[in-house]
Protein backbone atom coordinates (compact mmCIF):
# COMPACT_ATOMS: atom_id res chain seq x y z
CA UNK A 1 0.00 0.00 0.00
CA UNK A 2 1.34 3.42 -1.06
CA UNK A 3 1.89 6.26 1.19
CA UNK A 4 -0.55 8.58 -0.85
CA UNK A 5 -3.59 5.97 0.07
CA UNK A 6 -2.49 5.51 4.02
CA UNK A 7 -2.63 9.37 3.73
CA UNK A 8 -6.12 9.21 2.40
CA UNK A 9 -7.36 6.48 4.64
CA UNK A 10 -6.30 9.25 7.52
CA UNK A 11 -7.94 12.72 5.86
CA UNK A 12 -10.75 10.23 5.40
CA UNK A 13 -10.79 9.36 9.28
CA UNK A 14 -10.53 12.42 10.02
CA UNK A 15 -12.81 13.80 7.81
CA UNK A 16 -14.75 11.57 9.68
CA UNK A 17 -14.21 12.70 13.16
CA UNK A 18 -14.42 16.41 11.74
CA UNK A 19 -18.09 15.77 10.89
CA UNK A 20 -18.64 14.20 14.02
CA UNK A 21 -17.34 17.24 16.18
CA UNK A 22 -19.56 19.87 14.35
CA UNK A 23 -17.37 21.44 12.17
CA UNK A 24 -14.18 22.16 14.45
CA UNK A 25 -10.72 21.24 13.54
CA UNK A 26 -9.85 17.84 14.83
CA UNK A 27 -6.92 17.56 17.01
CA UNK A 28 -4.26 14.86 15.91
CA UNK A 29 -0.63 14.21 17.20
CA UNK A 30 1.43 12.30 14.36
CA UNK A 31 4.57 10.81 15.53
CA UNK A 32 7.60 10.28 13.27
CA UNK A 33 10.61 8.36 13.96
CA UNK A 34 13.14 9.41 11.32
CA UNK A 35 14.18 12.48 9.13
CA UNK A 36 14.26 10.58 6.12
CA UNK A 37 12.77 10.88 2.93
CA UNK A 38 10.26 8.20 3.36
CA UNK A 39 8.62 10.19 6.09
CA UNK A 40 7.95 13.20 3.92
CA UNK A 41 4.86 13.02 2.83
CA UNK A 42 3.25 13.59 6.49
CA UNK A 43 5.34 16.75 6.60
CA UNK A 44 4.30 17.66 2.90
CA UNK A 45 1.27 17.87 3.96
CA UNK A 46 1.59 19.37 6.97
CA UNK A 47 3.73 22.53 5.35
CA UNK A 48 1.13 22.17 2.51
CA UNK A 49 -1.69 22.72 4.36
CA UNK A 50 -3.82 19.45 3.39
CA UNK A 51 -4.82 17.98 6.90
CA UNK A 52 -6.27 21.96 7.71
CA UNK A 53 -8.17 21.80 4.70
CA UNK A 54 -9.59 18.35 5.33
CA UNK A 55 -10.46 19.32 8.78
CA UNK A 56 -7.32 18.24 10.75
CA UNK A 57 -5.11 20.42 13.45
CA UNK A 58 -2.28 18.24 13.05
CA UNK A 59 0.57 18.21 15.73
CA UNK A 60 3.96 16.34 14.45
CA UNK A 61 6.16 15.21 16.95
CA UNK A 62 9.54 13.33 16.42
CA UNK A 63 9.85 10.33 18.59
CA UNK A 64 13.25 8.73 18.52
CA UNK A 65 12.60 4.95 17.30
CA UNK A 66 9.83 3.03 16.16
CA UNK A 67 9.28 1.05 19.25
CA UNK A 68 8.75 4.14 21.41
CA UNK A 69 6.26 5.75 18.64
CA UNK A 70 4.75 2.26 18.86
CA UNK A 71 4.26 2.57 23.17
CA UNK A 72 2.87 6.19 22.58
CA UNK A 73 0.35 5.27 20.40
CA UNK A 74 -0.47 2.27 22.89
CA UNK A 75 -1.20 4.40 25.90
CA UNK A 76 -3.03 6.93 23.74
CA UNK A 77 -0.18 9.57 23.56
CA UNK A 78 -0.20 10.59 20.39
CA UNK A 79 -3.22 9.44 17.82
CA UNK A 80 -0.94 8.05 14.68
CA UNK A 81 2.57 7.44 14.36
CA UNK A 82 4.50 7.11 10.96
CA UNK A 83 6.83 4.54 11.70
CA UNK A 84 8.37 1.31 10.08
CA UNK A 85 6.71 -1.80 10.86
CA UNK A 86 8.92 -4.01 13.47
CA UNK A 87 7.54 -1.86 16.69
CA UNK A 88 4.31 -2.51 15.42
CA UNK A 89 4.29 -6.23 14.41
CA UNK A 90 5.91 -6.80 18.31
CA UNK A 91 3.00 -4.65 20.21
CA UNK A 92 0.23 -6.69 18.81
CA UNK A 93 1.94 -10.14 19.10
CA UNK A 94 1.91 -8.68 22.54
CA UNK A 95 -1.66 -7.65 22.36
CA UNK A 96 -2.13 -4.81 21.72
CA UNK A 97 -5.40 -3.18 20.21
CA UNK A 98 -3.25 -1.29 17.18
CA UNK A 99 -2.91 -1.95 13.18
CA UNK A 100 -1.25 -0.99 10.84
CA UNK A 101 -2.66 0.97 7.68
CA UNK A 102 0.71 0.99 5.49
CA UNK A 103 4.00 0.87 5.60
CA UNK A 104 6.82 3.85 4.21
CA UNK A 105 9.11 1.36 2.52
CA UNK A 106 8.36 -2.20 0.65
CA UNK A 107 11.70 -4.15 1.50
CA UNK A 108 13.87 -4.00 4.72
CA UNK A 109 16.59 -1.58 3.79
CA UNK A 110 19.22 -3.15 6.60
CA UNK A 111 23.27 -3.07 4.90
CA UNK A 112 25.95 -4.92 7.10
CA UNK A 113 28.66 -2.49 7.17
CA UNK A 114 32.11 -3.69 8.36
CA UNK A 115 35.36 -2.52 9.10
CA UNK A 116 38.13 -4.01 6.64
CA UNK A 117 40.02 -5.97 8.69
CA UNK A 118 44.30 -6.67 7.39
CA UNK A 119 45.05 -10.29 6.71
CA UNK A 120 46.96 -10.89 10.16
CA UNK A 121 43.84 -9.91 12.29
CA UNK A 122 42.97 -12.67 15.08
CA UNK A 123 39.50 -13.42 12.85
CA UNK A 124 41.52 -14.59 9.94
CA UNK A 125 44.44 -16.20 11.77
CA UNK A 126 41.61 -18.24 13.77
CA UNK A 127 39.82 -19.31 10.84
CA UNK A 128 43.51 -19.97 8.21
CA UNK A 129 41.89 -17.98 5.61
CA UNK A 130 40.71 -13.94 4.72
CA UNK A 131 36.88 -12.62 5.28
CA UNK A 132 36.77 -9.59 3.06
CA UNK A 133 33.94 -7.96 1.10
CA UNK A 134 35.27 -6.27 -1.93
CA UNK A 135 33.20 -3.22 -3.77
CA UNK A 136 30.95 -4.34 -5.88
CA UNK A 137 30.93 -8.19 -4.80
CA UNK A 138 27.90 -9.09 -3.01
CA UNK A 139 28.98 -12.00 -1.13
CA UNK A 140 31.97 -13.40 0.69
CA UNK A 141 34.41 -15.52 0.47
């Protein structure tokens, strides 16, 4: 699911809640849990003025890691959080009453990023022959 439609499924719920309150802005806190392009379309429309127009005071607030945003949303904190999905997935195996309308990225984006150890470390003594990773390879030897 795309970011545009979890951002419609929100206006929409909001929308929602607008019509409910009797015209008056509704109040939402958004957590966000990295400065990162994939998080920009909640600040887009922020800056651009979208979640006014469709009815929504919208309050961002940064919270420093997923499973944090994921415990604030939990205890009511804050109302939404855009966040990757691994905070999330662990709350409701733990029960909790949350789900998740999409997801900022399609693929785990984790890289393994090593120093480059020389030939006479203790690693490659121990094992009688090199571990190195050479640009452009994608495996090991």
């Amino acid at each position: 699911m795309s970011c545009r439609l979890a951002l419609a499924v929100f206006l929409l719920a909001a929308h929602a809640a607008l019509a409910a309150q009797g015209g008056q802005l509704a109040n939402v806190t958004i957590a966000y849990t990295s400065i990162s392009p994939q998080y920009g379309p909640v600040w887009i429309a922020k800056e651009a003025g979208f979640f006014r127009k469709n009815g929504v005071n919208a309050q961002l607030v940064y919270m420093r890691g997923g499973v944090i945003a994921t415990q604030a949303l939990v205890s009511d904190d804050v109302n939404f959080i855009n966040a990757g999905g691994g905070g999330v997935v662990d709350a409701v195996l733990g029960g909790a009453d949350i789900f998740m309308i999409a997801s900022p990225i399609n693929q785990e984006p984790q890289v393994l990023v090593a120093k480059k150890r020389s030939r006479t470390s203790a690693s490659s003594a121990a094992s009688g022959s090199p571990s190195t990773v050479s640009p452009g390879r994608r495996c090991c030897r």
